[in-house]
PDB file of N, CA and C in Angstrom:
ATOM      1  N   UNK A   1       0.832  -1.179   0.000  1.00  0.00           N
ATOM      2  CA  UNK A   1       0.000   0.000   0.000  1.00  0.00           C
ATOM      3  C   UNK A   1       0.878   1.244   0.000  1.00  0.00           C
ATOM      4  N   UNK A   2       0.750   2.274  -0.932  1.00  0.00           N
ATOM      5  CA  UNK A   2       1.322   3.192  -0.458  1.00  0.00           C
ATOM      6  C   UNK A   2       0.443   4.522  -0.339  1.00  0.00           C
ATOM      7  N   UNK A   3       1.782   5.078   0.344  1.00  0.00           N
ATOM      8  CA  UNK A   3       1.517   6.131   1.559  1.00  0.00           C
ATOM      9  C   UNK A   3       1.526   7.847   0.729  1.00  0.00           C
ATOM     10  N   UNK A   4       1.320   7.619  -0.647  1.00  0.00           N
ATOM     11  CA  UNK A   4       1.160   8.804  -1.533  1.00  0.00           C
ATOM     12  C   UNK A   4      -0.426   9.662  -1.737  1.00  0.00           C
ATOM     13  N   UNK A   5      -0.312  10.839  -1.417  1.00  0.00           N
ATOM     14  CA  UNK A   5      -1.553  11.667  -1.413  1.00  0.00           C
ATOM     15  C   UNK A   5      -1.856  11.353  -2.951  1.00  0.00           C
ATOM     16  N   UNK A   6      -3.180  11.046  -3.116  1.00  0.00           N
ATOM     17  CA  UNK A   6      -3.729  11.264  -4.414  1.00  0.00           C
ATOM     18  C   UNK A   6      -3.935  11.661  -5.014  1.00  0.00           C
ATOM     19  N   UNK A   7      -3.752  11.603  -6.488  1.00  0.00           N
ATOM     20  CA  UNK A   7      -3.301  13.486  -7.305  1.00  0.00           C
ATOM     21  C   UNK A   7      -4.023  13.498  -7.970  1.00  0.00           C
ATOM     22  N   UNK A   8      -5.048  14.931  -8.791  1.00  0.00           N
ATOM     23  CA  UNK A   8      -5.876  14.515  -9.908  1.00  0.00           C
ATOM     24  C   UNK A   8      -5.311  14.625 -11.215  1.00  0.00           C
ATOM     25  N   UNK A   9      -6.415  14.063 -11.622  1.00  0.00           N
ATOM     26  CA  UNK A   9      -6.319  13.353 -13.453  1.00  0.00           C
ATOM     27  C   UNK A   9      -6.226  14.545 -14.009  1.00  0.00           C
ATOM     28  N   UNK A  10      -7.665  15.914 -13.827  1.00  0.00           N
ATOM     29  CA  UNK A  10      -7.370  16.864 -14.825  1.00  0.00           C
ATOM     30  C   UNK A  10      -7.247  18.276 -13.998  1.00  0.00           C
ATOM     31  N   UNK A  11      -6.981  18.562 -14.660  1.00  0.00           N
ATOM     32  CA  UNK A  11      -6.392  20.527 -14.439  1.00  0.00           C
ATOM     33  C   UNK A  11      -8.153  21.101 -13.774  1.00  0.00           C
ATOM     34  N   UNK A  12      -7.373  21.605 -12.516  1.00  0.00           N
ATOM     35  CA  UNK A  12      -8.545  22.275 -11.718  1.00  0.00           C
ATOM     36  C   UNK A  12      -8.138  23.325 -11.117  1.00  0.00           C
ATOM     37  N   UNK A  13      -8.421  24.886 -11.614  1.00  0.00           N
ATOM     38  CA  UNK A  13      -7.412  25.988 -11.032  1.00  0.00           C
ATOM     39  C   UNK A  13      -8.209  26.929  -9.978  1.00  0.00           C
ATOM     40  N   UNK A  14      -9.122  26.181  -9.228  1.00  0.00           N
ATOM     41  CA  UNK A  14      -9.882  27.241  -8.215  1.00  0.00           C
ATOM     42  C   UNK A  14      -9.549  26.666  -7.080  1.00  0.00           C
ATOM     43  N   UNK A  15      -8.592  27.819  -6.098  1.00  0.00           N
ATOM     44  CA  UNK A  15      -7.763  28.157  -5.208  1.00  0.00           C
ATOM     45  C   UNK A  15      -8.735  27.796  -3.821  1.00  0.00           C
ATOM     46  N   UNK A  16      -9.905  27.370  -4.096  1.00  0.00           N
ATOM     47  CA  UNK A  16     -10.997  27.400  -2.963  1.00  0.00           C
ATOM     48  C   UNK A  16     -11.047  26.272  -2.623  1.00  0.00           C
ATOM     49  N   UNK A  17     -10.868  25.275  -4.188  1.00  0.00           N
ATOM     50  CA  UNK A  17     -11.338  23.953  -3.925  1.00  0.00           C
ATOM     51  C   UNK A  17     -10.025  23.150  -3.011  1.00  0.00           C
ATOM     52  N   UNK A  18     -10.474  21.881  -2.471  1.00  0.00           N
ATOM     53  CA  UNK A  18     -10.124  21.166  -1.566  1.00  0.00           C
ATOM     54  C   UNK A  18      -9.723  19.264  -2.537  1.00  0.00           C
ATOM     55  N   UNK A  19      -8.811  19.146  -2.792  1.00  0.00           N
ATOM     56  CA  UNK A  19      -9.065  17.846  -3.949  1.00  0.00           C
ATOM     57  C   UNK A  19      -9.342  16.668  -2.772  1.00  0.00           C
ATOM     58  N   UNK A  20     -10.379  15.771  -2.822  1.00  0.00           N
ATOM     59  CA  UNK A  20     -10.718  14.728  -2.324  1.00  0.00           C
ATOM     60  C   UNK A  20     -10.052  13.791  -2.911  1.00  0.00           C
ATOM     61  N   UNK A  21     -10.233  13.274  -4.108  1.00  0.00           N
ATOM     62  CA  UNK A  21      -9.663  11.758  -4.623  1.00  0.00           C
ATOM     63  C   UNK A  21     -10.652  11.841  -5.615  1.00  0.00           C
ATOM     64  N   UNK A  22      -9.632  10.449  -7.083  1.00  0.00           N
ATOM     65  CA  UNK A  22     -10.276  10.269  -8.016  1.00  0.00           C
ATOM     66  C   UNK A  22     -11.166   8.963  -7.972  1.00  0.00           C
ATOM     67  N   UNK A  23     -12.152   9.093  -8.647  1.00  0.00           N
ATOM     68  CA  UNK A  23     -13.503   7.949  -8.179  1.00  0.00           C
ATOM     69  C   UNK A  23     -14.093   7.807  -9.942  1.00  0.00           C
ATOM     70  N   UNK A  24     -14.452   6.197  -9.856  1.00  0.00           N
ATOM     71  CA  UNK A  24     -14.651   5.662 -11.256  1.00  0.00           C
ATOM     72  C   UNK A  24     -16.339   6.224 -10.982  1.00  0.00           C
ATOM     73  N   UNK A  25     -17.002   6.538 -11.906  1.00  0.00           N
ATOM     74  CA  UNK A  25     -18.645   7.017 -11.715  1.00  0.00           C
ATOM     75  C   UNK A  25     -19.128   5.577 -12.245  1.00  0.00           C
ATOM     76  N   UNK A  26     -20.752   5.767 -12.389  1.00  0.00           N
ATOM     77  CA  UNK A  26     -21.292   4.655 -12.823  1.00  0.00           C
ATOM     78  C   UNK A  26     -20.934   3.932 -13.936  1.00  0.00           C
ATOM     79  N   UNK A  27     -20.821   5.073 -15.283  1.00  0.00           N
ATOM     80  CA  UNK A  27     -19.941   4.544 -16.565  1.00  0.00           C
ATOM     81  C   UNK A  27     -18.693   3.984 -16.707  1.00  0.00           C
ATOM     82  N   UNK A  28     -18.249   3.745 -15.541  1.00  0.00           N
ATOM     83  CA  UNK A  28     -16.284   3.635 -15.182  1.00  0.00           C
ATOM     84  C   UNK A  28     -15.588   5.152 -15.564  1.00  0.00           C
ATOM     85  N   UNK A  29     -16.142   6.021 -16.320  1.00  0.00           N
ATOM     86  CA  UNK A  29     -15.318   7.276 -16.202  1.00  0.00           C
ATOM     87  C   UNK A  29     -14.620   7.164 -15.025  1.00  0.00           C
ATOM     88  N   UNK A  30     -13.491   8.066 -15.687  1.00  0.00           N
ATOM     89  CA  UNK A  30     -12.960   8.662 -14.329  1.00  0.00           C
ATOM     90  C   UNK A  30     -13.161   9.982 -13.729  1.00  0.00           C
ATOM     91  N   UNK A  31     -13.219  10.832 -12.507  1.00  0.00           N
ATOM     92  CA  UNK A  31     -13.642  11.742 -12.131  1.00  0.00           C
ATOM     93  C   UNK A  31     -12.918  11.909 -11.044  1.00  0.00           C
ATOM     94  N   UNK A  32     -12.534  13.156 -10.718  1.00  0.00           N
ATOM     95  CA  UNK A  32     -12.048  14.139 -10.036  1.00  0.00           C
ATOM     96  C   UNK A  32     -13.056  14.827  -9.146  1.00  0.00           C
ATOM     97  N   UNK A  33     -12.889  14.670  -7.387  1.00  0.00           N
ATOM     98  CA  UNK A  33     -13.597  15.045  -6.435  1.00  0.00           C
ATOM     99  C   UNK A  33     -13.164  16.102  -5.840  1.00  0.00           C
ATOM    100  N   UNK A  34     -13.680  17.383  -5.371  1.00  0.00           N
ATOM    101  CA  UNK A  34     -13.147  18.055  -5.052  1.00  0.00           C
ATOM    102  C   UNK A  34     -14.298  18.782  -3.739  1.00  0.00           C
ATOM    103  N   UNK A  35     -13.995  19.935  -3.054  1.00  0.00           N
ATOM    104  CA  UNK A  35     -15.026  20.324  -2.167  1.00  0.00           C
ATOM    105  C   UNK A  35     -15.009  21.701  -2.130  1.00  0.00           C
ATOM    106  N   UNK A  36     -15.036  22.813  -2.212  1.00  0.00           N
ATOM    107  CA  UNK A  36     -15.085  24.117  -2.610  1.00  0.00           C
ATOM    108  C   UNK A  36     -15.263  24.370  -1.489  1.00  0.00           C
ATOM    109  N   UNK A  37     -14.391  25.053  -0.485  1.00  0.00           N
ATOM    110  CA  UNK A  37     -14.571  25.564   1.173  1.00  0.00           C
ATOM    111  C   UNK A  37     -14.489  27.062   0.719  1.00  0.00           C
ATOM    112  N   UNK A  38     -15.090  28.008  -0.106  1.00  0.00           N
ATOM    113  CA  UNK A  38     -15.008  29.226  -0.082  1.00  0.00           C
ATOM    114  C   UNK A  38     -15.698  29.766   1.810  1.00  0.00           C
ATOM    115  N   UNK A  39     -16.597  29.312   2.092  1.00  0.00           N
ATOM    116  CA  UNK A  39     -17.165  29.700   3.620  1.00  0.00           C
ATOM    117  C   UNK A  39     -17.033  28.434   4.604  1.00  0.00           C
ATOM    118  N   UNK A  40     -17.012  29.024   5.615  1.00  0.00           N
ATOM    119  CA  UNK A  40     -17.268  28.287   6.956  1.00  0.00           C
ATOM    120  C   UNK A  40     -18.543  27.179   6.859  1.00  0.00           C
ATOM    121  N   UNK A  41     -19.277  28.016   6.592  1.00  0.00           N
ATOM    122  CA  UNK A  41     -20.968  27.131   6.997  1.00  0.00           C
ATOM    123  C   UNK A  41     -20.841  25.970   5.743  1.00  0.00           C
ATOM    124  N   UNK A  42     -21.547  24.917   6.072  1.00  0.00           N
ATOM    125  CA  UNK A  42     -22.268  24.059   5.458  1.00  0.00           C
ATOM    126  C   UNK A  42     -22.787  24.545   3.838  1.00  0.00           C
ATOM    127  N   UNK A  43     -23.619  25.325   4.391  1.00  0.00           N
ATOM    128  CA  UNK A  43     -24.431  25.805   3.246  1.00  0.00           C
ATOM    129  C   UNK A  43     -23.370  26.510   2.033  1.00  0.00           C
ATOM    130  N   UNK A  44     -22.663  26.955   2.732  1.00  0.00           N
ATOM    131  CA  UNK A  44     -21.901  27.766   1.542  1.00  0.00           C
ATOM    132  C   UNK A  44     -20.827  26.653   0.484  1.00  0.00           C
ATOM    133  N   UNK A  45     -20.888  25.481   0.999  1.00  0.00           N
ATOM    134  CA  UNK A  45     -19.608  24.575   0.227  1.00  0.00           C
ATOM    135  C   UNK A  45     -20.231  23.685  -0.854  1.00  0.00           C
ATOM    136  N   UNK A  46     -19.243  23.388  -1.202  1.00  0.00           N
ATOM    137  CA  UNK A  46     -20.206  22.654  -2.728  1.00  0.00           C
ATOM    138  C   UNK A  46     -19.051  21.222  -3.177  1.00  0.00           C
ATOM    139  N   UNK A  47     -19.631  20.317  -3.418  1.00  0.00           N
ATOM    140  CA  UNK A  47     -19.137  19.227  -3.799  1.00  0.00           C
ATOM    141  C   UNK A  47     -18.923  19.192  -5.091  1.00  0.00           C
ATOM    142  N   UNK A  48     -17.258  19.688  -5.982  1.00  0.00           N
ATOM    143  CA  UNK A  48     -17.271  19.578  -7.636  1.00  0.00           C
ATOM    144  C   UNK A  48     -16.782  18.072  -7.803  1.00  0.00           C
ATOM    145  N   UNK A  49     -17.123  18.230  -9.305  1.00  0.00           N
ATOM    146  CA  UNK A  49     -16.830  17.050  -9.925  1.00  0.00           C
ATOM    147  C   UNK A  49     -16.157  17.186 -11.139  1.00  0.00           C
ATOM    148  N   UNK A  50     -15.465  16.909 -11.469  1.00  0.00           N
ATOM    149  CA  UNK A  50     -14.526  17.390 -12.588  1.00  0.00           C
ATOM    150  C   UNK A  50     -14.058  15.923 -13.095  1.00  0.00           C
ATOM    151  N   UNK A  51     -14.715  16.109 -14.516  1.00  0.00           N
ATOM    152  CA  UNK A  51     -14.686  15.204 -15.739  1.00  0.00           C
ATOM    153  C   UNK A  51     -14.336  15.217 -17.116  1.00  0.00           C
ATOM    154  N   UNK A  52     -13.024  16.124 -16.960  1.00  0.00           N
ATOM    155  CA  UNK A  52     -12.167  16.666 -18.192  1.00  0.00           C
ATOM    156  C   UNK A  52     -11.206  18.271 -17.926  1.00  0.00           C
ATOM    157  N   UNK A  53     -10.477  18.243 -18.508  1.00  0.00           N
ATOM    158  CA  UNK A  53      -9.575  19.310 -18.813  1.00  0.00           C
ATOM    159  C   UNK A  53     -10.024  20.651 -18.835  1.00  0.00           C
ATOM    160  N   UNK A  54     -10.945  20.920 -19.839  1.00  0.00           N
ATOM    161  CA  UNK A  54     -11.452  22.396 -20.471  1.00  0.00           C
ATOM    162  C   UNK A  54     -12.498  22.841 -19.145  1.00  0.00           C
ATOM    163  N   UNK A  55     -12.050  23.815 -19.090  1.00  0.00           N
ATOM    164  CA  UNK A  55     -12.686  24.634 -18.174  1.00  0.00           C
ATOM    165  C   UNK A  55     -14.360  24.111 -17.636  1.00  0.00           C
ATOM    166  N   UNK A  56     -15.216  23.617 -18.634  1.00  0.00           N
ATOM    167  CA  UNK A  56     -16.398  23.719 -18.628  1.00  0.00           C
ATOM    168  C   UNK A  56     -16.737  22.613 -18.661  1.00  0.00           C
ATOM    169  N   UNK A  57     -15.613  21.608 -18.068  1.00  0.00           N
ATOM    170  CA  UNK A  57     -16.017  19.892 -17.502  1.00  0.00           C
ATOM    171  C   UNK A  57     -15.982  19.465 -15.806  1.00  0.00           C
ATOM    172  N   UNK A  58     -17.237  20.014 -15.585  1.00  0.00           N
ATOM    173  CA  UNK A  58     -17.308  20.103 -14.253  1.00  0.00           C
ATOM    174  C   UNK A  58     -18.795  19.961 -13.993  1.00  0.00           C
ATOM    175  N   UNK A  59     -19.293  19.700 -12.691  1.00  0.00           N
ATOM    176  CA  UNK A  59     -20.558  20.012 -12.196  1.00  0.00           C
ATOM    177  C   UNK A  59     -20.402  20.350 -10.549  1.00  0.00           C
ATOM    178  N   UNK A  60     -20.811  21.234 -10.073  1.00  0.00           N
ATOM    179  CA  UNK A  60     -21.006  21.712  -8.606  1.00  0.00           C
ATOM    180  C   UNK A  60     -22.329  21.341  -8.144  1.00  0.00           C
ATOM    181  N   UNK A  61     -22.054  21.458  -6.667  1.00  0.00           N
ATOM    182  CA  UNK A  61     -23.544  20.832  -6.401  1.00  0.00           C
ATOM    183  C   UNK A  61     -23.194  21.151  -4.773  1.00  0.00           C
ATOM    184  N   UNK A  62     -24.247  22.292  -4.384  1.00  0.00           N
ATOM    185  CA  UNK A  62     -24.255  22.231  -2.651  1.00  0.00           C
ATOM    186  C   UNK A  62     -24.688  21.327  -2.148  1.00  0.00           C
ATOM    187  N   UNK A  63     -23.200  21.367  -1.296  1.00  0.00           N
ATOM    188  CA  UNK A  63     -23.048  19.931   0.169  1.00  0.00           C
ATOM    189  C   UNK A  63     -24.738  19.807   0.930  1.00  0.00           C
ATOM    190  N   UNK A  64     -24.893  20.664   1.182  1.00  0.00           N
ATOM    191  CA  UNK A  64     -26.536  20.563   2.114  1.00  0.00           C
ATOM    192  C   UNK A  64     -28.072  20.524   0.969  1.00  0.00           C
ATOM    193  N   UNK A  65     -27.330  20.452  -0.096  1.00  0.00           N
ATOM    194  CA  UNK A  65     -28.899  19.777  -0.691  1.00  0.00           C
ATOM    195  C   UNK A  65     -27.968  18.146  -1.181  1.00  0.00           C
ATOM    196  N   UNK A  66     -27.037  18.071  -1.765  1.00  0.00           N
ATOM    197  CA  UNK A  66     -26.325  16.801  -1.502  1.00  0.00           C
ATOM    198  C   UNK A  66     -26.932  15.894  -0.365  1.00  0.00           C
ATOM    199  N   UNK A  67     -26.377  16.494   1.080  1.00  0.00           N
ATOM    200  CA  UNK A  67     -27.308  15.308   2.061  1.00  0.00           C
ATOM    201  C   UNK A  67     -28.475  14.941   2.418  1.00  0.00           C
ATOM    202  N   UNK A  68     -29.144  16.012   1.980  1.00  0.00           N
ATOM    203  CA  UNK A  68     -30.768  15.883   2.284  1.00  0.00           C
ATOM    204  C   UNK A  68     -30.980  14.573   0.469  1.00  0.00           C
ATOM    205  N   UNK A  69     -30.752  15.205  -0.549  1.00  0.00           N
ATOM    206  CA  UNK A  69     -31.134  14.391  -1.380  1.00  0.00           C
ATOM    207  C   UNK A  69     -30.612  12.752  -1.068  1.00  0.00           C
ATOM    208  N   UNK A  70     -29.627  12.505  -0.902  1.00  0.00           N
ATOM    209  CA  UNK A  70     -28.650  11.086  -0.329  1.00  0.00           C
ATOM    210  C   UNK A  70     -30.180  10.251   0.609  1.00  0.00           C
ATOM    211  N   UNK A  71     -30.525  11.504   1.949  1.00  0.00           N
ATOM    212  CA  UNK A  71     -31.380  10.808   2.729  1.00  0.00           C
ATOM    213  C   UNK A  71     -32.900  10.256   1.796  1.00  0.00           C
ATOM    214  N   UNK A  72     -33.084  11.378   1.219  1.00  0.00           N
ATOM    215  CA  UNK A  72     -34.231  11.250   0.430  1.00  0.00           C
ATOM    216  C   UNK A  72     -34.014   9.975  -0.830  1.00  0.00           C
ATOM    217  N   UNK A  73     -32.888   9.698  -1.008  1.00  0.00           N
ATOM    218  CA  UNK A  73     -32.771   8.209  -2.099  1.00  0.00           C
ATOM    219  C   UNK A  73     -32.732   7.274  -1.627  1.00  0.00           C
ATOM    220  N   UNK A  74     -32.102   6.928  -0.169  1.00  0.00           N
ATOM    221  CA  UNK A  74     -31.844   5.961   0.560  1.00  0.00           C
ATOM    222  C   UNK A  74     -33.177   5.791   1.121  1.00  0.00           C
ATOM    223  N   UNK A  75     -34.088   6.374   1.626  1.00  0.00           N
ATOM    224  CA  UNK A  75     -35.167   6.841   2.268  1.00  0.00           C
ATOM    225  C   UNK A  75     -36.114   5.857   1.121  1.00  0.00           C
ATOM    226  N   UNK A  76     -36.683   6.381   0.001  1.00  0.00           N
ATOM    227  CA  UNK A  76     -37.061   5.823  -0.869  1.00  0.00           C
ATOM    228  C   UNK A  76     -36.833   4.642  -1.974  1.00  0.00           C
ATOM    229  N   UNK A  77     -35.713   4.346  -1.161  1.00  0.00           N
ATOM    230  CA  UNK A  77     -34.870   3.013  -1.905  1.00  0.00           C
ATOM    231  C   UNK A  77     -35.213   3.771  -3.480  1.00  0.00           C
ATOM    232  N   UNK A  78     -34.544   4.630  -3.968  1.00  0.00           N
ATOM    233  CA  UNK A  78     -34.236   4.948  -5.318  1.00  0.00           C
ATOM    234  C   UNK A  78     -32.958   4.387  -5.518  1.00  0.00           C
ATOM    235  N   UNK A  79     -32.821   4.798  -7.296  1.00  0.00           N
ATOM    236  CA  UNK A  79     -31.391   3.708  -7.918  1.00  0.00           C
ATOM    237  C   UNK A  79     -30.463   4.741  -7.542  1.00  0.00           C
ATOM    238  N   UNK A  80     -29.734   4.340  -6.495  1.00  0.00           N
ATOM    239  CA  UNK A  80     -28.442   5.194  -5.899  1.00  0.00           C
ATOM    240  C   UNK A  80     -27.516   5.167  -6.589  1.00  0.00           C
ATOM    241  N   UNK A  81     -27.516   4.159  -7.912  1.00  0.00           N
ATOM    242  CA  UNK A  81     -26.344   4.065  -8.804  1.00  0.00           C
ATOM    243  C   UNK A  81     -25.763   5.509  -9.592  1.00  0.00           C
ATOM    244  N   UNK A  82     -27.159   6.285 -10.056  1.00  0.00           N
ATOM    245  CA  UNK A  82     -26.825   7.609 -10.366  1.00  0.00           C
ATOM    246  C   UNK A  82     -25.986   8.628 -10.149  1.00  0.00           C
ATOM    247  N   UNK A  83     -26.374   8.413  -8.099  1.00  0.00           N
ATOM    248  CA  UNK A  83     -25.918   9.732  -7.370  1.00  0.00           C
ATOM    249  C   UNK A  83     -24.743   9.066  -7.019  1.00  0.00           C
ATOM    250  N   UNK A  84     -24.094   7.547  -7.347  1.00  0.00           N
ATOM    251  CA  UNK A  84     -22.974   6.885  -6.830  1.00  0.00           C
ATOM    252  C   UNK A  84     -21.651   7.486  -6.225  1.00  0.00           C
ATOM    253  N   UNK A  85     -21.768   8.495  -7.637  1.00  0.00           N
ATOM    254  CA  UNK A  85     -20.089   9.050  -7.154  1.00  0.00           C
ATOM    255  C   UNK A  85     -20.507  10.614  -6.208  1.00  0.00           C
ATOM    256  N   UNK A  86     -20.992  10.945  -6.131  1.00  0.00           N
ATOM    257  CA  UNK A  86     -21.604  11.815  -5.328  1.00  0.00           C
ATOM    258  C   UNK A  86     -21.499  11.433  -4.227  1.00  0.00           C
ATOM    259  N   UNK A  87     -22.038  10.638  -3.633  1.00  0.00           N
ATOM    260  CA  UNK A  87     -22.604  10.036  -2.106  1.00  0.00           C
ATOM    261  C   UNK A  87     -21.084   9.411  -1.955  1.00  0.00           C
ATOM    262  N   UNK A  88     -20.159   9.133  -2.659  1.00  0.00           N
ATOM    263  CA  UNK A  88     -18.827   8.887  -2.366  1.00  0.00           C
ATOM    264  C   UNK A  88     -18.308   9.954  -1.743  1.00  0.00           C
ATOM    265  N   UNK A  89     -18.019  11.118  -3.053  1.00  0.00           N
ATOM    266  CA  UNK A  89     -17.423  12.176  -2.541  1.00  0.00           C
ATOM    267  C   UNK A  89     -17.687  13.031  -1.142  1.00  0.00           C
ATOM    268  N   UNK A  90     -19.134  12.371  -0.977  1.00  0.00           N
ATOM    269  CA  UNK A  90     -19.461  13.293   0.081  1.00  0.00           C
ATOM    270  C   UNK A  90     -19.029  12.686   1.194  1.00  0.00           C
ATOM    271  N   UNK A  91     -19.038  11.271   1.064  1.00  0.00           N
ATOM    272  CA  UNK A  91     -18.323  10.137   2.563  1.00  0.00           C
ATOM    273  C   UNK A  91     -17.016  10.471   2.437  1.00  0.00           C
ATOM    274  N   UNK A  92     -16.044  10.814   1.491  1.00  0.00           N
ATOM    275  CA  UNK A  92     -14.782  10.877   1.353  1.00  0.00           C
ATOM    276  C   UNK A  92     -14.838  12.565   2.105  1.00  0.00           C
ATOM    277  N   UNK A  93     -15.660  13.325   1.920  1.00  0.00           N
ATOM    278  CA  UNK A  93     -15.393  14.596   2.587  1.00  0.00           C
ATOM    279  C   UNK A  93     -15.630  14.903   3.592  1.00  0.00           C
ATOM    280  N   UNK A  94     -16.703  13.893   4.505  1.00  0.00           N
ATOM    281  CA  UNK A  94     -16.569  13.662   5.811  1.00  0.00           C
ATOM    282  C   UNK A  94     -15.692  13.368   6.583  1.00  0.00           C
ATOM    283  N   UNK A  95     -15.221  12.175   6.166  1.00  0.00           N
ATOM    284  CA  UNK A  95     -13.954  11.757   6.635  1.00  0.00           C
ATOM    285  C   UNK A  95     -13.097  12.510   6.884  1.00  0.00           C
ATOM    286  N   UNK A  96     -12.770  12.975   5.900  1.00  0.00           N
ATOM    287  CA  UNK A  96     -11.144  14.096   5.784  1.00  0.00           C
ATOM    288  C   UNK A  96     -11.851  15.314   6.939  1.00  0.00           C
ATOM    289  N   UNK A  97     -13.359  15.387   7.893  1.00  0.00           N
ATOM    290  CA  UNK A  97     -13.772  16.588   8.358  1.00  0.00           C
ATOM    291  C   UNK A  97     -13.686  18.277   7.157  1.00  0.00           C
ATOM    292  N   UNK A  98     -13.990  18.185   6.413  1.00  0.00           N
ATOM    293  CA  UNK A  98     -14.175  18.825   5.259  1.00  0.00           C
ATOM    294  C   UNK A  98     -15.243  19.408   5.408  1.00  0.00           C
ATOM    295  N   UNK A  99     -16.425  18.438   6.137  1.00  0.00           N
ATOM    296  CA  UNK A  99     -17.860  19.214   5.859  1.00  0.00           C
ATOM    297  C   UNK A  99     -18.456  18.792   7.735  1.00  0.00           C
TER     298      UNK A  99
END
């Protein structure tokens, strides 16, 4: 096993974000996790996802509608396969105390 921080795949230049780790999504893509701590609170942070190079391969998504939706899929036994890499990133950003 080694003891190397995990580096990402593509070019991500916002000074806010926080890199989590790279995670295969439902398609096996690969994807780039990241957590945007611009504020303190909850509400203000956002879980990116970055799925290519060019500027405009990304999706953001606030951490506090993130967990409420997670409860609301699990809750309803919906296909969690969707939100897969999501509900990762967000256990991976717990962990690290991130959120």
């Amino acid at each position: 096993m080694s003891n190397k921080s995990p580096k990402p795949t593509f070019m991500h230049d916002c000074g806010d974000c926080i890199f989590i780790d790279t995670l295969k999504d439902s398609d096996d893509e690969i994807v780039d996790i990241y957590v945007c701590d611009t504020r303190t609170l909850l509400a203000d942070k956002s879980l990116v996802v970055r799925y290519g190079d060019d500027e405009s391969y990304y999706a953001s998504y606030p951490l506090k509608v993130l967990q409420e939706l997670r409860g609301m899929v699990l809750e309803n036994n919906k296909d969690v396969e969707l939100f897969q890499h999501l509900f990762n990133g967000l256990g991976l950003a717990k962990e690290r105390n991130l959120i």
